[in-house]
C-alpha atoms as a PDB file:
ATOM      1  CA  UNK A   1       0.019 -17.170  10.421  1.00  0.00           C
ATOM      2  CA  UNK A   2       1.658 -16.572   6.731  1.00  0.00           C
ATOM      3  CA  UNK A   3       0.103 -18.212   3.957  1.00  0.00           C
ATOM      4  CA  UNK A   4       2.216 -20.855   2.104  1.00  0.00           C
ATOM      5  CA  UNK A   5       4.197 -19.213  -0.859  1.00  0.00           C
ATOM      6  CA  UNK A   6       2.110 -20.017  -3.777  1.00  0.00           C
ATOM      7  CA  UNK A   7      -1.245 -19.362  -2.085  1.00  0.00           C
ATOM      8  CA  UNK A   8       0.195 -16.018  -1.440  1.00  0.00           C
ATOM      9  CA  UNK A   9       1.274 -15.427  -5.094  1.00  0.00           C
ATOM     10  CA  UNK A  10      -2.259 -16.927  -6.188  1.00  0.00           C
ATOM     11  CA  UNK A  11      -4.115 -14.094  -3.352  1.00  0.00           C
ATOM     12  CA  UNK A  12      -1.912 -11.782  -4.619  1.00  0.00           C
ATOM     13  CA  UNK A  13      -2.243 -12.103  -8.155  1.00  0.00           C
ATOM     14  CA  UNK A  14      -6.252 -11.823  -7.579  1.00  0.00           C
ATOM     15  CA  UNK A  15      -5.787  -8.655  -5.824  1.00  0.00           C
ATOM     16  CA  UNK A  16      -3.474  -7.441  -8.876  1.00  0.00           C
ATOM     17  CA  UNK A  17      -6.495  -8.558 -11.782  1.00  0.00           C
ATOM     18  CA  UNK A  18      -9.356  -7.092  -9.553  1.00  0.00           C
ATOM     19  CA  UNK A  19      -7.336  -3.598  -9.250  1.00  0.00           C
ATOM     20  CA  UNK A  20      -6.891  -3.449 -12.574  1.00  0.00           C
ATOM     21  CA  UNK A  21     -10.172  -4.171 -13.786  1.00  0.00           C
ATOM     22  CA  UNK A  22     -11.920  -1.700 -11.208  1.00  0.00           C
ATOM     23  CA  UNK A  23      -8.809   1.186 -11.461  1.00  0.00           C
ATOM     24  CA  UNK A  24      -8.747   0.985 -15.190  1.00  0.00           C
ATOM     25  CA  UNK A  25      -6.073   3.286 -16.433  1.00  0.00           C
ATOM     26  CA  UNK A  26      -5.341   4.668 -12.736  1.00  0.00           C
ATOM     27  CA  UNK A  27      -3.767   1.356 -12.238  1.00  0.00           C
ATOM     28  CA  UNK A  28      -1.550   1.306 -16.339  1.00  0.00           C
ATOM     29  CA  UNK A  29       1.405  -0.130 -14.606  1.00  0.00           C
ATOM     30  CA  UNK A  30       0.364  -2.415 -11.478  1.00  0.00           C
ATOM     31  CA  UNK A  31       2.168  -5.084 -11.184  1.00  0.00           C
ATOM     32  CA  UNK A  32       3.027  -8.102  -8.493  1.00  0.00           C
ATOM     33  CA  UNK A  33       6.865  -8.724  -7.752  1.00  0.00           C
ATOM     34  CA  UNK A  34       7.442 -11.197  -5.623  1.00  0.00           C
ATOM     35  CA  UNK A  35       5.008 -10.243  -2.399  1.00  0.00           C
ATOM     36  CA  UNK A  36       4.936  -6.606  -3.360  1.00  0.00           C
ATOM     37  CA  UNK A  37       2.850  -4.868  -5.720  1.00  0.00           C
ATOM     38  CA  UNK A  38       4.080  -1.767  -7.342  1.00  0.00           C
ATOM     39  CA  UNK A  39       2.686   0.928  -8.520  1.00  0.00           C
ATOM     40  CA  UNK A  40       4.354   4.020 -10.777  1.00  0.00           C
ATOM     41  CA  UNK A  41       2.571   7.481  -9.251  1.00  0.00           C
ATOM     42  CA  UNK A  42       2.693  10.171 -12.132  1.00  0.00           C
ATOM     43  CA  UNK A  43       1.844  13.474 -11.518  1.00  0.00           C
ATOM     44  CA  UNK A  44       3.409  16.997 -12.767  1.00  0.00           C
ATOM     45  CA  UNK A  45       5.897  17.270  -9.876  1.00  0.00           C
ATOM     46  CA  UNK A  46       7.519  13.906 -10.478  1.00  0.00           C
ATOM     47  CA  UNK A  47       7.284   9.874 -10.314  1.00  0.00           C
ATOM     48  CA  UNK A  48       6.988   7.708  -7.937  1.00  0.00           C
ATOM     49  CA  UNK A  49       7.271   4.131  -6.637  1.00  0.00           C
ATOM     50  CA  UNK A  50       3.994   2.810  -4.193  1.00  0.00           C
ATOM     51  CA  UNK A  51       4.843  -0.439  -2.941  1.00  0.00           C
ATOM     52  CA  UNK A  52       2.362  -2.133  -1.423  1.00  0.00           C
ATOM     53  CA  UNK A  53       4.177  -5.113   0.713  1.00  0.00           C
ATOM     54  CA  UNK A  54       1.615  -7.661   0.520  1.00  0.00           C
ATOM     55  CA  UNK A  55       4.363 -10.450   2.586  1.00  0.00           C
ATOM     56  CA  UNK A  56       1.693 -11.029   5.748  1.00  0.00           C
ATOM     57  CA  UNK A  57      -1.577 -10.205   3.586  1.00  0.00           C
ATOM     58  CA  UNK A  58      -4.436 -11.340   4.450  1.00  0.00           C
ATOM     59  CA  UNK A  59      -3.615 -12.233   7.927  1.00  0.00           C
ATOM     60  CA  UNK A  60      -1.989  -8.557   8.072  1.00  0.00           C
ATOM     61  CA  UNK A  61      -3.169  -5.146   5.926  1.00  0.00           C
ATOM     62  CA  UNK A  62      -0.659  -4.246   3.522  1.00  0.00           C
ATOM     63  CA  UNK A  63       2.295  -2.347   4.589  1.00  0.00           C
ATOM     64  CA  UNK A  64       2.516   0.775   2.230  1.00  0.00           C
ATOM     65  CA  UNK A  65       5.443   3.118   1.092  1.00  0.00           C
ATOM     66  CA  UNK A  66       7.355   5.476  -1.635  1.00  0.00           C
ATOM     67  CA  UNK A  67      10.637   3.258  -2.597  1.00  0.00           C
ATOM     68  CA  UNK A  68      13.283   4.027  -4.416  1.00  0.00           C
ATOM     69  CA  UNK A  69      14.341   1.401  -7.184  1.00  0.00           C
ATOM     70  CA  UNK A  70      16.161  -0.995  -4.927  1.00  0.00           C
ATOM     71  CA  UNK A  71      12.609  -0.859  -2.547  1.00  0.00           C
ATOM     72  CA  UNK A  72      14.313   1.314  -0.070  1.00  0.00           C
ATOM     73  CA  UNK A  73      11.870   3.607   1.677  1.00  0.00           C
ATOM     74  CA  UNK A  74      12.057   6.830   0.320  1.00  0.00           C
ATOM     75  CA  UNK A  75      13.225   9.655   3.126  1.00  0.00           C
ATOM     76  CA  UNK A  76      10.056  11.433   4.247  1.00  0.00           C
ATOM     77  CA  UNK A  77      11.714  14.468   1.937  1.00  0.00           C
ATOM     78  CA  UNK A  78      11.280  12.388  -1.429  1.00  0.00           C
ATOM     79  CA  UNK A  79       8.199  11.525  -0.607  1.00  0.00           C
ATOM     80  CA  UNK A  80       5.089  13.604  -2.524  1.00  0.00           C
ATOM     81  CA  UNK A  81       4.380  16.546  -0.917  1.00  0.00           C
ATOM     82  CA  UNK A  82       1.648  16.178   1.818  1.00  0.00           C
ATOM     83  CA  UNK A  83       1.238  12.441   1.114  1.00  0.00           C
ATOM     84  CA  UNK A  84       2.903  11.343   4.315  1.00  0.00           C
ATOM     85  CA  UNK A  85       1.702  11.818   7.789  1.00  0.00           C
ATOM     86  CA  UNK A  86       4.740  12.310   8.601  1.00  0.00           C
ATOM     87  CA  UNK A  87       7.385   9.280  10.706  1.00  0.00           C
ATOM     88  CA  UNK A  88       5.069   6.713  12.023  1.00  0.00           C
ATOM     89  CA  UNK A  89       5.848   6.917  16.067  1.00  0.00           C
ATOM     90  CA  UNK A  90       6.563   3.450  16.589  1.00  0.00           C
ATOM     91  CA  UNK A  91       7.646   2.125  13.087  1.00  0.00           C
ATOM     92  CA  UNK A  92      10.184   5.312  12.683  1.00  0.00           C
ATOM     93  CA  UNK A  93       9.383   5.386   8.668  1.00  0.00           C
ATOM     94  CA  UNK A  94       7.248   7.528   6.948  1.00  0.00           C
ATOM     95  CA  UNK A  95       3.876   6.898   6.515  1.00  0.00           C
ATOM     96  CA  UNK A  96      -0.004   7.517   5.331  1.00  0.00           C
ATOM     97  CA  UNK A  97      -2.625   7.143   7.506  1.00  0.00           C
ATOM     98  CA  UNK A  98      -5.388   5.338   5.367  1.00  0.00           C
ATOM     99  CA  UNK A  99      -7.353   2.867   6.611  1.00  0.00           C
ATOM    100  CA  UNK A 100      -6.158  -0.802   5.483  1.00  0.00           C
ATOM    101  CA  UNK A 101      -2.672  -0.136   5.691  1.00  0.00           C
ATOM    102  CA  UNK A 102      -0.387  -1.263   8.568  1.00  0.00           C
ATOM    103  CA  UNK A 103       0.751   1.567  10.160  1.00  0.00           C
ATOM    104  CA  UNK A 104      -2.842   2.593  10.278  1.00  0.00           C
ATOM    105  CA  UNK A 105      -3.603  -0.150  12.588  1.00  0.00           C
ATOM    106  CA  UNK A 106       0.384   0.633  14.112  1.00  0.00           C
ATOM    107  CA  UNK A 107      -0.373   3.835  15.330  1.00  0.00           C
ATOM    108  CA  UNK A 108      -1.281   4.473  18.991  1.00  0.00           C
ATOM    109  CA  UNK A 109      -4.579   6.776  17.454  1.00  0.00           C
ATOM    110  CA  UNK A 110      -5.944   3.722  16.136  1.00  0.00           C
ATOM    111  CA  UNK A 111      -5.726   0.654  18.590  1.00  0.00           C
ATOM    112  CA  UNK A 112      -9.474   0.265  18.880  1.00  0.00           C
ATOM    113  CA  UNK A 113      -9.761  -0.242  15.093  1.00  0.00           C
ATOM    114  CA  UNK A 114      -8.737  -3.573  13.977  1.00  0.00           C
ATOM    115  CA  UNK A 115      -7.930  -4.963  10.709  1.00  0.00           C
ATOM    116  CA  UNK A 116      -9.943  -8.562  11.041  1.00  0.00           C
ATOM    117  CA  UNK A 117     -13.516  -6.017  11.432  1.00  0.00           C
ATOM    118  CA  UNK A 118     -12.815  -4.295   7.968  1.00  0.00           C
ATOM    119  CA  UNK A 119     -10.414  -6.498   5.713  1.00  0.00           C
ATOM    120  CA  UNK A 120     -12.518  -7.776   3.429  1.00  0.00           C
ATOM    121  CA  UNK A 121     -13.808  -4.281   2.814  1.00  0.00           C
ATOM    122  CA  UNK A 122     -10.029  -3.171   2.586  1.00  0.00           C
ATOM    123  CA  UNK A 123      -8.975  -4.766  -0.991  1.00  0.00           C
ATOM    124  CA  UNK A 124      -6.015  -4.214  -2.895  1.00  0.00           C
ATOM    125  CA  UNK A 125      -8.369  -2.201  -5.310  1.00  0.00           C
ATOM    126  CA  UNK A 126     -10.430   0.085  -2.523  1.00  0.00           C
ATOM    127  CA  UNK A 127      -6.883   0.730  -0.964  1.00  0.00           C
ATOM    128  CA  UNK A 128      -5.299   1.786  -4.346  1.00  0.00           C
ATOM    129  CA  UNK A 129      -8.020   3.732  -5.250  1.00  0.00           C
ATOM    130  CA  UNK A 130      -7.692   5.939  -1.786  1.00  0.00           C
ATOM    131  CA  UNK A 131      -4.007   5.968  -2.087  1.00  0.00           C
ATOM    132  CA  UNK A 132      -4.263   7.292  -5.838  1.00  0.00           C
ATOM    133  CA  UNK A 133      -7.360  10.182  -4.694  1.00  0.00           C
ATOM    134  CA  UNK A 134      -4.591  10.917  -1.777  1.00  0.00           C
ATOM    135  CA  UNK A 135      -1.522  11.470  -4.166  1.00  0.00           C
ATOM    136  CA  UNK A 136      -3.837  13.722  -6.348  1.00  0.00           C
ATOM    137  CA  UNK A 137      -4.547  11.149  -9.303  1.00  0.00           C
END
């Protein structure tokens, strides 16, 4: 069941404060757009978009990609080297397998895990912080 709009935003906009108050300067540039929440991804080799699609959160984990500035998934080729798993099997995108994302929870490896057993332990801020460690930063 979706959340009405502005309970959403309100959820949303929680997630966005407590990330940046536990991230610090890992987080300089989150921000919430709409039901996304974007993330710039600096590192020697280049810059990079994470969007974290927050449109079914809390019911649903986040779904979680590279996009380009229209939020088009990047092509597994843009994406920073090693970050992806590779194309989800049954989504067809690319993908990273942390926990508290949705193709985590997609993927045929992990149908005994469940999101309702771990999402309050699965923040915006705890998945950030494992996405940034992942992307080297």
């Amino acid at each position: 069941m979706a959340l009405h709009p502005a309970v959403l935003a309100d959820l949303l906009d929680t997630e966005v404060r407590h990330a940046r108050s536990r991230l610090g300067d890992r987080a300089h540039d989150l921000r919430r757009a709409g039901s996304d929440l974007l993330l710039t991804l600096r590192r020697p080799d280049g810059s990079w978009t994470l969007r974290l699609d927050g449109s079914r959160y809390d019911a649903e984990p986040f779904d979680v990609a590279l996009v380009d500035e229209n939020g088009s998934i990047l092509p597994l080729e843009q994406w920073i080297p090693g970050y992806a798993h590779g194309i989800h099997s049954s989504l067809q995108i690319p993908w990273v397998c942390v926990s508290g994302t949705r193709a985590y929870y997609a993927h045929e490896s992990h149908f005994a895990e469940r999101w309702d057993a771990v999402r309050y332990a699965h923040r915006a801020d705890s998945l950030l912080a494992h996405l940034l460690t992942k992307a080297g930063l």
